[in-house]
C-alpha atoms as a PDB file:
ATOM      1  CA  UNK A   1     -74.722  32.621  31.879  1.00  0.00           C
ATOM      2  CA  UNK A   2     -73.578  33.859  35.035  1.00  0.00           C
ATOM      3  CA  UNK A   3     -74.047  30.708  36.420  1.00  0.00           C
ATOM      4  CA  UNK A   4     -70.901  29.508  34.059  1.00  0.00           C
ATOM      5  CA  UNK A   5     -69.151  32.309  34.909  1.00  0.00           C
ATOM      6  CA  UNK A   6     -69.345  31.764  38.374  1.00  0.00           C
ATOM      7  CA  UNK A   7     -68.287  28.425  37.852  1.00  0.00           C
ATOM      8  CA  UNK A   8     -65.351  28.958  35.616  1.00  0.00           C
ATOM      9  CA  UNK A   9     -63.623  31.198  38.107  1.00  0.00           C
ATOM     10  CA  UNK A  10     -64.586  28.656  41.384  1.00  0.00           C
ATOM     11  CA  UNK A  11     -62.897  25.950  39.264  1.00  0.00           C
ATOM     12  CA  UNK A  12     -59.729  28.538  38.060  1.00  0.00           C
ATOM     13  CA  UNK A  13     -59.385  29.586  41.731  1.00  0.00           C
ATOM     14  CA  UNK A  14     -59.495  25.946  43.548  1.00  0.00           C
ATOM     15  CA  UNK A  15     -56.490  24.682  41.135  1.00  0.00           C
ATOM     16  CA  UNK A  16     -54.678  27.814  41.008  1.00  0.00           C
ATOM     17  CA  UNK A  17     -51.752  26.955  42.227  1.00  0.00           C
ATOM     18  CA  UNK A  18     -51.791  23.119  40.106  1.00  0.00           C
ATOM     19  CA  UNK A  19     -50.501  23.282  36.651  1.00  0.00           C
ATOM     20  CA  UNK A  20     -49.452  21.045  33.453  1.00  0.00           C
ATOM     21  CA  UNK A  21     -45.968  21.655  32.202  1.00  0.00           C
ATOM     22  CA  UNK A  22     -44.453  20.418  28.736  1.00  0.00           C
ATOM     23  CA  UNK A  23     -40.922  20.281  27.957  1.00  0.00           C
ATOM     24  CA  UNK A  24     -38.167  18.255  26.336  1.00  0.00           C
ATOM     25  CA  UNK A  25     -35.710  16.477  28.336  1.00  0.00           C
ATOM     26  CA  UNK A  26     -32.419  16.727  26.554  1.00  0.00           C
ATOM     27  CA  UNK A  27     -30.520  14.035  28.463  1.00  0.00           C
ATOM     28  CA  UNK A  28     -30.270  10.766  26.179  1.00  0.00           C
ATOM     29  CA  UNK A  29     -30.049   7.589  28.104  1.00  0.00           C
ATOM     30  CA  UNK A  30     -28.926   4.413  26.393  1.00  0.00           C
ATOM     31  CA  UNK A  31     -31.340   1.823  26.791  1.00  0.00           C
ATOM     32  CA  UNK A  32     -30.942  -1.914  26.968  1.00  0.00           C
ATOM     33  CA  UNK A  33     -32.072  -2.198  24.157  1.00  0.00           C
ATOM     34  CA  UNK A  34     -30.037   0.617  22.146  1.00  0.00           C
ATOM     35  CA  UNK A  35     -27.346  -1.435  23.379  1.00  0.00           C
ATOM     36  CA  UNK A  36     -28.534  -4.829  22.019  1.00  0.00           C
ATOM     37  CA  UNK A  37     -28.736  -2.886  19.049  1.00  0.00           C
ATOM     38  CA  UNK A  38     -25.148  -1.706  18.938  1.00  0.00           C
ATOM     39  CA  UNK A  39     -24.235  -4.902  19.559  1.00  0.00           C
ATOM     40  CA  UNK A  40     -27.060  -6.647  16.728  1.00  0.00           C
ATOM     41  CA  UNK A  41     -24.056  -5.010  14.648  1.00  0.00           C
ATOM     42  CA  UNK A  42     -21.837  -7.651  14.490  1.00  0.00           C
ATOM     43  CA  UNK A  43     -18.863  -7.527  13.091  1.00  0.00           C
ATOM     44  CA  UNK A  44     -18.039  -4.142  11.927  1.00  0.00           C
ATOM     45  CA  UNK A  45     -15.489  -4.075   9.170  1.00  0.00           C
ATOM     46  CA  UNK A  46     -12.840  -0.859   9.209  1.00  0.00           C
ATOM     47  CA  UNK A  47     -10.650  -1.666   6.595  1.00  0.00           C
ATOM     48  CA  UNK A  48      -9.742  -4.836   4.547  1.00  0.00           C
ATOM     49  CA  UNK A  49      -6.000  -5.997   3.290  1.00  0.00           C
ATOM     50  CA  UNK A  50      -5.470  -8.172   0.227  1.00  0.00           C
ATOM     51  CA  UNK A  51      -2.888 -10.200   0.270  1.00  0.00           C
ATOM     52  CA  UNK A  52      -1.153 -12.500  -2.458  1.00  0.00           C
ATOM     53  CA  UNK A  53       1.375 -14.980  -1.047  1.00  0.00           C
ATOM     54  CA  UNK A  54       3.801 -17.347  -2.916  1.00  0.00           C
ATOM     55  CA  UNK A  55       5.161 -20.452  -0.750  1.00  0.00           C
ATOM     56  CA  UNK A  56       6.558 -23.165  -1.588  1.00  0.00           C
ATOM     57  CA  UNK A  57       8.379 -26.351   0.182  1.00  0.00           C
ATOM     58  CA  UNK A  58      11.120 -29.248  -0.762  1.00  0.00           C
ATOM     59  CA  UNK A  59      11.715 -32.563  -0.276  1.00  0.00           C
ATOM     60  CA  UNK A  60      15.141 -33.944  -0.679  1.00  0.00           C
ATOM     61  CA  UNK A  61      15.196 -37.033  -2.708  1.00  0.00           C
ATOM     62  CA  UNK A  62      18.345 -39.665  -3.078  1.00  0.00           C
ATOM     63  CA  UNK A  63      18.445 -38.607  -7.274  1.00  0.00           C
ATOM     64  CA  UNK A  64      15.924 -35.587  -7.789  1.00  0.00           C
ATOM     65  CA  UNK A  65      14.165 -33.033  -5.141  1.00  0.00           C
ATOM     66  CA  UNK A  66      10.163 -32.768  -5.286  1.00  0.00           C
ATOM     67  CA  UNK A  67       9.228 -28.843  -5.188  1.00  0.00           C
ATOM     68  CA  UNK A  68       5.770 -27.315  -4.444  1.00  0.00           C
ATOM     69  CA  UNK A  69       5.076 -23.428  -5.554  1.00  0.00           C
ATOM     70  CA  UNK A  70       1.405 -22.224  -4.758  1.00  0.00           C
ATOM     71  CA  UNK A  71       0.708 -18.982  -4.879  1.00  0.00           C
ATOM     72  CA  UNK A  72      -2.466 -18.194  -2.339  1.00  0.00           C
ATOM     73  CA  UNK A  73      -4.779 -15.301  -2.212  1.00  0.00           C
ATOM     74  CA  UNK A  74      -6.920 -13.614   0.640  1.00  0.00           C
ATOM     75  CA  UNK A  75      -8.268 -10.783   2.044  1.00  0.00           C
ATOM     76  CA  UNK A  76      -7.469 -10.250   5.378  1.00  0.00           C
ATOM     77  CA  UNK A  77     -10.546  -7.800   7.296  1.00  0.00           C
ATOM     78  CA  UNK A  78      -9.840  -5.564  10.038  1.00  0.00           C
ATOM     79  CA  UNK A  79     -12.702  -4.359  12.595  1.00  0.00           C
ATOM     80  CA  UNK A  80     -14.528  -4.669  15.779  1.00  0.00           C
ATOM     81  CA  UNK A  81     -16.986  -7.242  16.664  1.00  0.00           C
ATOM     82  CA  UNK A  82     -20.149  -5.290  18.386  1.00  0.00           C
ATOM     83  CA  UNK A  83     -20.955  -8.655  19.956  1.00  0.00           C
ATOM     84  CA  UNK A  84     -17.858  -8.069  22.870  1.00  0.00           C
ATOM     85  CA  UNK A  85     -19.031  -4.891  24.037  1.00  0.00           C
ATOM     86  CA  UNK A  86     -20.019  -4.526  27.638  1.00  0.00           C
ATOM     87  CA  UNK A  87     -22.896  -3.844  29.632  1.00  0.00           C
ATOM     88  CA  UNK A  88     -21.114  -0.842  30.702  1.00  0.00           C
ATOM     89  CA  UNK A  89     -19.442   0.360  27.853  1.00  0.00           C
ATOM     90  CA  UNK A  90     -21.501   3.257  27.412  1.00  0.00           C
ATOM     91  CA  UNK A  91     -22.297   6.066  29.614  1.00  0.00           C
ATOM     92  CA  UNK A  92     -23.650   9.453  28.758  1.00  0.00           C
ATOM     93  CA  UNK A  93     -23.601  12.689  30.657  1.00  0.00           C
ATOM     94  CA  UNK A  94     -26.500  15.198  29.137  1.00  0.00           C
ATOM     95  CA  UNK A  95     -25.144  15.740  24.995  1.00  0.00           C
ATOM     96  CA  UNK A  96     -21.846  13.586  25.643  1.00  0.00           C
ATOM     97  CA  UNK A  97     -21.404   9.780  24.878  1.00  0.00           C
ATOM     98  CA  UNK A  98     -18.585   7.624  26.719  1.00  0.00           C
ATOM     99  CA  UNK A  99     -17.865   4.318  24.515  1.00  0.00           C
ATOM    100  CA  UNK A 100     -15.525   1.807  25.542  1.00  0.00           C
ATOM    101  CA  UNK A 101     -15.490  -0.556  22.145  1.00  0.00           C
ATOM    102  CA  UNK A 102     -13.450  -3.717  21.701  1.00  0.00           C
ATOM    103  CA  UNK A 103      -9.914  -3.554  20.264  1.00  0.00           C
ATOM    104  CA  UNK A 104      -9.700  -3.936  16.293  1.00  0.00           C
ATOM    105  CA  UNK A 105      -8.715  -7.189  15.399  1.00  0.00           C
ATOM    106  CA  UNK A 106      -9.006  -9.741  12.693  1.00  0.00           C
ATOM    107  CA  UNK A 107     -12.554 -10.522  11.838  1.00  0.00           C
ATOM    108  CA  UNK A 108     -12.300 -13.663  10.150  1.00  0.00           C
ATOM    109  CA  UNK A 109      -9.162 -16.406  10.510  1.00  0.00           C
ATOM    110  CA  UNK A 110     -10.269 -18.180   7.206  1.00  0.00           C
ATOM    111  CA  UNK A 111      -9.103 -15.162   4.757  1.00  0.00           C
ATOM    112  CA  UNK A 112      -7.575 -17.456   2.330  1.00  0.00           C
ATOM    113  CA  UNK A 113      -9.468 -17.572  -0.956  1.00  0.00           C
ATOM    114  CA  UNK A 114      -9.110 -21.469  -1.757  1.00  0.00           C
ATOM    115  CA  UNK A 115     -10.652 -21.047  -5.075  1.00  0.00           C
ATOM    116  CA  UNK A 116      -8.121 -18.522  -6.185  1.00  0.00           C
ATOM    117  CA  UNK A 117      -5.388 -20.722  -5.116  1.00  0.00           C
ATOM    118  CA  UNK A 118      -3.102 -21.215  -8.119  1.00  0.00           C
ATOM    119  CA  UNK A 119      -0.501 -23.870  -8.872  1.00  0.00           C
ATOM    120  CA  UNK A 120       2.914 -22.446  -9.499  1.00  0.00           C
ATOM    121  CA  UNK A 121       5.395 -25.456 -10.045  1.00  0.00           C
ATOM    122  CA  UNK A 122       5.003 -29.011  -8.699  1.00  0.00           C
ATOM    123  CA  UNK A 123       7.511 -32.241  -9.334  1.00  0.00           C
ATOM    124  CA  UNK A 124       6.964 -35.577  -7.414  1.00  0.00           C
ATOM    125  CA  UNK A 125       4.174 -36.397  -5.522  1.00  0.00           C
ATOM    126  CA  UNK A 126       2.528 -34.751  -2.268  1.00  0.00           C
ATOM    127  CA  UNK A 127       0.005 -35.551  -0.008  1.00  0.00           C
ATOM    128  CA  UNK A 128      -2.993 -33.911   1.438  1.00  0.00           C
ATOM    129  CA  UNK A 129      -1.042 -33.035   4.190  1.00  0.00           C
ATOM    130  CA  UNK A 130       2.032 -31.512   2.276  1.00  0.00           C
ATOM    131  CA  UNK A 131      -0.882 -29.229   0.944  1.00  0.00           C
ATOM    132  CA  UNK A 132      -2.178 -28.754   4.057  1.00  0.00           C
ATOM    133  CA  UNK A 133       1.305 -27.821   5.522  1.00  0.00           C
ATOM    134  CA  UNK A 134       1.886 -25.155   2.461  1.00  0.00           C
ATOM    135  CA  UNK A 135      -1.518 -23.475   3.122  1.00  0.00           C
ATOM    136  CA  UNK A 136      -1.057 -22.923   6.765  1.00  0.00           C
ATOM    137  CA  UNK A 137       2.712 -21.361   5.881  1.00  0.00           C
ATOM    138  CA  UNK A 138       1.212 -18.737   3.581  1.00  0.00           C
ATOM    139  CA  UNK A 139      -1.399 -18.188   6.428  1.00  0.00           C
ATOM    140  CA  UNK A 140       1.324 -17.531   8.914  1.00  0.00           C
ATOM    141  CA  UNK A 141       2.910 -15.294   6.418  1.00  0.00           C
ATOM    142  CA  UNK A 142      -0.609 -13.027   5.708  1.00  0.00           C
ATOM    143  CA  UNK A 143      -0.996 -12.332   9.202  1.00  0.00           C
ATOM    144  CA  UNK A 144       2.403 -11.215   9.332  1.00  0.00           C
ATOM    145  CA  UNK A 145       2.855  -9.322   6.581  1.00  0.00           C
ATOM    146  CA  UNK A 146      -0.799  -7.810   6.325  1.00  0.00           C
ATOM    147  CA  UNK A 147      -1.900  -7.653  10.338  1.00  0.00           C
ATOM    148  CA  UNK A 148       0.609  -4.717  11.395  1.00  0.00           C
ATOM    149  CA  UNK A 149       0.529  -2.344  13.497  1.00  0.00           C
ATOM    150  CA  UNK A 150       0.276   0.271  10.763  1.00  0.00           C
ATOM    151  CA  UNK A 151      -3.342  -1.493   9.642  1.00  0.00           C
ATOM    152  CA  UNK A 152      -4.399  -1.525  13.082  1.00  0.00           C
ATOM    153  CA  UNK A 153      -3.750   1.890  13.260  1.00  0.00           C
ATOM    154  CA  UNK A 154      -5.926   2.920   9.894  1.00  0.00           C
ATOM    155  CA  UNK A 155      -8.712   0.368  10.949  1.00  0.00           C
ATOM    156  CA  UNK A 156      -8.615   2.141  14.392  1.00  0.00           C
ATOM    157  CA  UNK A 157      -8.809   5.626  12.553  1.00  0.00           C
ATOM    158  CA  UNK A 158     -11.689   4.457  10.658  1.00  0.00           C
ATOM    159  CA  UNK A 159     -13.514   2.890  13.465  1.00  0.00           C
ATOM    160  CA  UNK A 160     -13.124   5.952  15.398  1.00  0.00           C
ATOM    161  CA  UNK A 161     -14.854   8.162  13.003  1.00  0.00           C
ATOM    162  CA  UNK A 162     -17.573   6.115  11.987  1.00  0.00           C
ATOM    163  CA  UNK A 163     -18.797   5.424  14.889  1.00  0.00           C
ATOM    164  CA  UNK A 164     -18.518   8.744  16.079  1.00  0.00           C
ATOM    165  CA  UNK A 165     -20.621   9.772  13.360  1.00  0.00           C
ATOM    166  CA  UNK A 166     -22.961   6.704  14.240  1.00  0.00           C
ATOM    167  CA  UNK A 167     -23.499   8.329  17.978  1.00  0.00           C
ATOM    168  CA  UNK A 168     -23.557  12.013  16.636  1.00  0.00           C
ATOM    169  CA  UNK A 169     -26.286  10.900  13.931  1.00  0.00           C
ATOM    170  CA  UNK A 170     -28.006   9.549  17.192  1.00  0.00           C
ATOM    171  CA  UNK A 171     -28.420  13.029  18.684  1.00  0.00           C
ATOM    172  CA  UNK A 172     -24.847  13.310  20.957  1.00  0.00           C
ATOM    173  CA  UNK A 173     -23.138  16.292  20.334  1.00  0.00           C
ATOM    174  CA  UNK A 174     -19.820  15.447  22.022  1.00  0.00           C
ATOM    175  CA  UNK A 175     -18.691  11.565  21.589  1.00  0.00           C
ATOM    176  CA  UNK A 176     -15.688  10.256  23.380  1.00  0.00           C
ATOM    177  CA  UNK A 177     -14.636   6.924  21.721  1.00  0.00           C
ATOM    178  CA  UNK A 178     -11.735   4.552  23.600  1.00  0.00           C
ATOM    179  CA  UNK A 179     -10.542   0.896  22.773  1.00  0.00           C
ATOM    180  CA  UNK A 180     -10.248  -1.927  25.173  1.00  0.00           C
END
C-alpha cells in the first residue's frame, strides 16, 4: 500500500506542471463546405408577382383588318440564386457573420403560363410567328409592369430577413447581410 502511495505522488509530482484543459471555442468558421451548402440552395425565392396581360396586334387588310386578343398569364419570381455567391462572400469575426449575397433578380425568364393562355378575339388568319410575336409583347410588358423597383425592394426585404434568421439559427448572434 505504501508502495502505491509512493507511486501516486512520484507520478503527480513529475507532471505537475503538464495539464489537460477542456473548453469551447466560440469562434464559428465557415467551412468549404458550409459554403457549398449555402450555395446547394439554389435559387432562393423572396417573393413572387402574378401577372395577367392582355395584348393584342393588327393587320391592315385592303377590305377588312385581322385582330389578335390573347390574354396571357404568369408568375413572375423574385430571389437570389445561392449558386453566384463567392468564395469570399462570407467572413466571420467571433459571433458576427459578413455576407455579401447576389442581387435579387428574376429567377426564371419563362414565367408565362402557356396553358393558361386564353383566346380573346381572333379574325383572319395568323401564323406561328404572329403568335410568337404576341407572346414575346406580353413578356416585355410583365417584366415591365411586374419587375419594379418597388418588388425588388420587398424581395430584398424578405431576403434580408430570412437569411438573417438562416445565419442566426446557425449560432451568429450579430449578422450583417449586403447585396452585390
Amino acid at each position: 500500500m505504501i508502495a502505491v502511495v509512493a507511486i501516486f505522488f512520484w507520478v503527480r509530482s513529475a507532471f505537475k506542471d503538464n495539464y489537460l484543459e477542456l473548453g469551447t471555442n466560440e469562434n464559428i468558421d465557415p467551412t468549404p463546405t458550409q459554403i457549398q451548402s449555402i450555395r446547394d440552395i439554389g435559387e432562393w425565392e423572396f417573393l413572387s408577382v402574378s401577372a395577367e396581360e392582355m395584348v393584342d396586334t393588327v393587320r391592315k387588310g385592303i377590305f377588312t383588318d385581322d385582330e389578335l386578343v390573347r390574354i396571357y398569364y404568369g408568375t413572375l419570381r423574385l430571389g437570389i440564386n445561392m449558386q453566384h455567391l463567392s468564395d469570399s462572400a462570407i467572413t466571420v469575426q467571433g459571433d458576427s457573420i459578413m455576407v455579401t449575397l447576389p442581387k435579387v433578380g428574376l429567377l426564371d425568364k419563362d414565367f408565362i403560363d402557356e396553358s393558361k393562355t386564353k383566346p380573346f378575339y381572333e379574325s383572319g388568319k395568323w401564323t406561328p410567328q404572329a403568335h410568337q410575336a404576341l407572346y414575346q409583347k406580353a413578356h416585355r410588358q410583365m417584366l415591365t409592369h411586374c419587375l419594379t423597383s418597388d418588388n425588388i425592394t420587398a424581395a430584398q426585404i424578405n431576403a434580408e430577413s430570412q437569411i438573417s434568421n438562416l445565419f442566426k439559427s446557425l449560432g451568429y448572434k450579430n449578422v450583417k447581410l449586403t447585396f452585390e
